[in-house]
Structure formats: structure tokens, C-alpha cells
Protein backbone atom coordinates (compact mmCIF):
# COMPACT_ATOMS: atom_id res chain seq x y z
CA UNK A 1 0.00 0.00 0.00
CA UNK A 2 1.43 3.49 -1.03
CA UNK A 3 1.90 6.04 1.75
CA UNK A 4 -0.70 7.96 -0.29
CA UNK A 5 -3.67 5.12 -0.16
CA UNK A 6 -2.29 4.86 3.65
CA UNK A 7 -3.31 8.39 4.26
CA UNK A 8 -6.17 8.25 2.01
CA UNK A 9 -7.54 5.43 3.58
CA UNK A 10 -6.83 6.90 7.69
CA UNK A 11 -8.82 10.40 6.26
CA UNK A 12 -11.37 8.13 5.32
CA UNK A 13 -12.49 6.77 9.26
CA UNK A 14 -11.83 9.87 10.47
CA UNK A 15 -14.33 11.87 8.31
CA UNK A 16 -16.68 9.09 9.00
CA UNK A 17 -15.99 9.54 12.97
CA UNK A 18 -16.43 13.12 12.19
CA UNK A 19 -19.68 13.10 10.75
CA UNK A 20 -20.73 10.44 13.25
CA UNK A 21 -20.50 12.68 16.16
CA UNK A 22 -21.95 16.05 14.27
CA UNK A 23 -24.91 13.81 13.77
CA UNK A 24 -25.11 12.79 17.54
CA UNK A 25 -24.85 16.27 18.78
CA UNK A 26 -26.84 18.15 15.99
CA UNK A 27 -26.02 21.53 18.18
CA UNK A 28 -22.33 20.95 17.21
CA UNK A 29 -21.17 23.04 14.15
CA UNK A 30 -18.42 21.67 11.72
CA UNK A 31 -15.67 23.84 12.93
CA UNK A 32 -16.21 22.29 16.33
CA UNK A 33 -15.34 19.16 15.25
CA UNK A 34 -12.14 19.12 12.72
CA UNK A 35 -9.78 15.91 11.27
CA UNK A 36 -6.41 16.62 12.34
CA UNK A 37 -3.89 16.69 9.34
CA UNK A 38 -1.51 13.73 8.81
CA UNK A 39 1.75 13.72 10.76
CA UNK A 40 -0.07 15.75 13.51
CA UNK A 41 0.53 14.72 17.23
CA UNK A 42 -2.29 14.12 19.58
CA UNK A 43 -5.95 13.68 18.57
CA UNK A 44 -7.20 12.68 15.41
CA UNK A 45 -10.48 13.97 16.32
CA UNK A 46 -9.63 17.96 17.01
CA UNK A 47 -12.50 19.14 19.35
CA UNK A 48 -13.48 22.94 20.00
CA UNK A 49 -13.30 23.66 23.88
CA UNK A 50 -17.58 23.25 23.22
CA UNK A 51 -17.01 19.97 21.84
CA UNK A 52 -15.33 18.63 24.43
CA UNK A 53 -17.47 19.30 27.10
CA UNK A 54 -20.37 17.54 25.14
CA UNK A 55 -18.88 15.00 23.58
CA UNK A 56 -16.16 14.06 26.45
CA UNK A 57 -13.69 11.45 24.10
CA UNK A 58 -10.79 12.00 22.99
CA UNK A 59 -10.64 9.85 19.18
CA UNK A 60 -7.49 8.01 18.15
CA UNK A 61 -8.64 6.42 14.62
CA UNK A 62 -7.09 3.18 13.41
CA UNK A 63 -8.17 1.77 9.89
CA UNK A 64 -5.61 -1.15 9.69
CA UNK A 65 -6.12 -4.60 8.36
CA UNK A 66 -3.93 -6.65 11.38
CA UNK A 67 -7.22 -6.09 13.44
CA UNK A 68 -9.15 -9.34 12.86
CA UNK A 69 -8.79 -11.22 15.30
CA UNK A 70 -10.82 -8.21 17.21
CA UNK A 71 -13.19 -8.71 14.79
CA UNK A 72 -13.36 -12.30 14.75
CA UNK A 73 -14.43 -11.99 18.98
CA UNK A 74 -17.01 -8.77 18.17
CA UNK A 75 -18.61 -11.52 15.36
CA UNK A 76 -18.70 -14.24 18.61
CA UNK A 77 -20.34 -12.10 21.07
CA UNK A 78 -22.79 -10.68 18.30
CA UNK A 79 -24.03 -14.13 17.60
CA UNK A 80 -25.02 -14.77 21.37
CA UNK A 81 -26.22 -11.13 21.60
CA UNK A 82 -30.22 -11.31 21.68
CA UNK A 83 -31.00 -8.20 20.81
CA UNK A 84 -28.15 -7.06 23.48
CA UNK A 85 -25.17 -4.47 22.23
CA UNK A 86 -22.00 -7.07 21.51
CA UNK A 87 -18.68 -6.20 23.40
CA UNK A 88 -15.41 -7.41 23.52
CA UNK A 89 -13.38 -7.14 26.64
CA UNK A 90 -9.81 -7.49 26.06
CA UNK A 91 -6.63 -7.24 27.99
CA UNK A 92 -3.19 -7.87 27.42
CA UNK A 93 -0.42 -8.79 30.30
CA UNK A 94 0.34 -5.51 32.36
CA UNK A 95 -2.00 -3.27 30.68
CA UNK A 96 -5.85 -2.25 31.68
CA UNK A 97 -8.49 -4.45 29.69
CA UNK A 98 -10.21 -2.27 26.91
CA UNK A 99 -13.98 -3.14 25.75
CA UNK A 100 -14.82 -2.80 22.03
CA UNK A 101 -18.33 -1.72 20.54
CA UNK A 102 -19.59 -1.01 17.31
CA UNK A 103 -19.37 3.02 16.73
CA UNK A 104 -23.12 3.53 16.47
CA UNK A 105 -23.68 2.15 19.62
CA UNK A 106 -21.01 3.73 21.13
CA UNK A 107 -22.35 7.41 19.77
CA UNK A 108 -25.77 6.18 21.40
CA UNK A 109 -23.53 5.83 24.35
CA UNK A 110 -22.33 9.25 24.57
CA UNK A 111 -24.41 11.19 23.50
């Protein structure tokens, strides 16, 4: 993969994290909530001082391919689900266990 389809590609989740949380808080206006620029340290979700009261997350966006085995657990607890949101709790040794949620849900979550 070129660096270009890379950074294509990364643009694309975050514009589509972007839109997801203008449409949760419909108050928000777009220059609240920005896409930080390749090669740019800290969030890749840029919230106004306004946003980040409301929305309270700070975004770090990963579109990467080496993620399925993630994937592979969300598709397990889906299947059990009933009608209940799917999670995935995961931990690795020495670090705090992380739970994983579809992005709509999540957005229902938080907003």
C-alpha cells in the first residue's frame, strides 16, 4: 500500500468519525469538530473547547487490516447477543483491559 492510499484510507475513518458525532450532537457546528492533518501529534479527532465538554472522548482512529482477530471476537459475542449491544473485553499482560463496541452504539452511548 502506497503512503498515499495509507493516508487516504486513515482520512477516510476519520471523516466518518467526524460526521458520526456532528450527527449525535446536531447543536455541534463543523468547525467544532475538525480531522487533524496527517503527521499531527495528539488527537485525530480535534474538538473545540464546546465539543469537548459535550462529547467528552478524545478519538485516536485506526483503519488497519492486522485487526481481525478483534473482529473475529465482536462476530462471537454478536451471535449470542439477543437483541443485546456485543462487546469485547480485552486485555493484554500488564496493561488495563479495553472493551470494544460497534461506533453507532457507542455514539448512542455518549451522546
Amino acid at each position: 500500500m502506497t503512503p498515499t492510499s495509507k493516508k487516504r484510507k486513515s482520512a477516510l475513518l476519520q471523516n466518518l468519525v467526524r460526521e458520526k458525532i456532528l450527527k449525535a450532537f446536531p447543536h455541534l457546528k463543523k468547525r467544532d469538530v475538525m480531522t487533524a492533518s496527517n503527521g499531527h501529534t495528539g488527537p485525530d479527532i480535534v474538538l473545540s473547547k464546546v465539543a469537548r465538554k459535550l462529547v467528552g472522548v478524545n478519538f485516536e482512529c485506526k483503519n488497519q487490516n492486522k485487526m481481525k482477530t478483534i473482529y473475529d471476537w465482536y462476530k462471537q459475542s454478536a451471535k449470542g447477543s439477543n437483541k443485546l449491544m456485543p462487546s469485547v473485553v480485552c486485555k493484554m499482560n500488564t496493561r488495563y483491559p479495553l472493551v470494544i463496541i460497534d461506533l453507532d452504539d457507542f455514539m448512542d452511548l455518549i451522546k
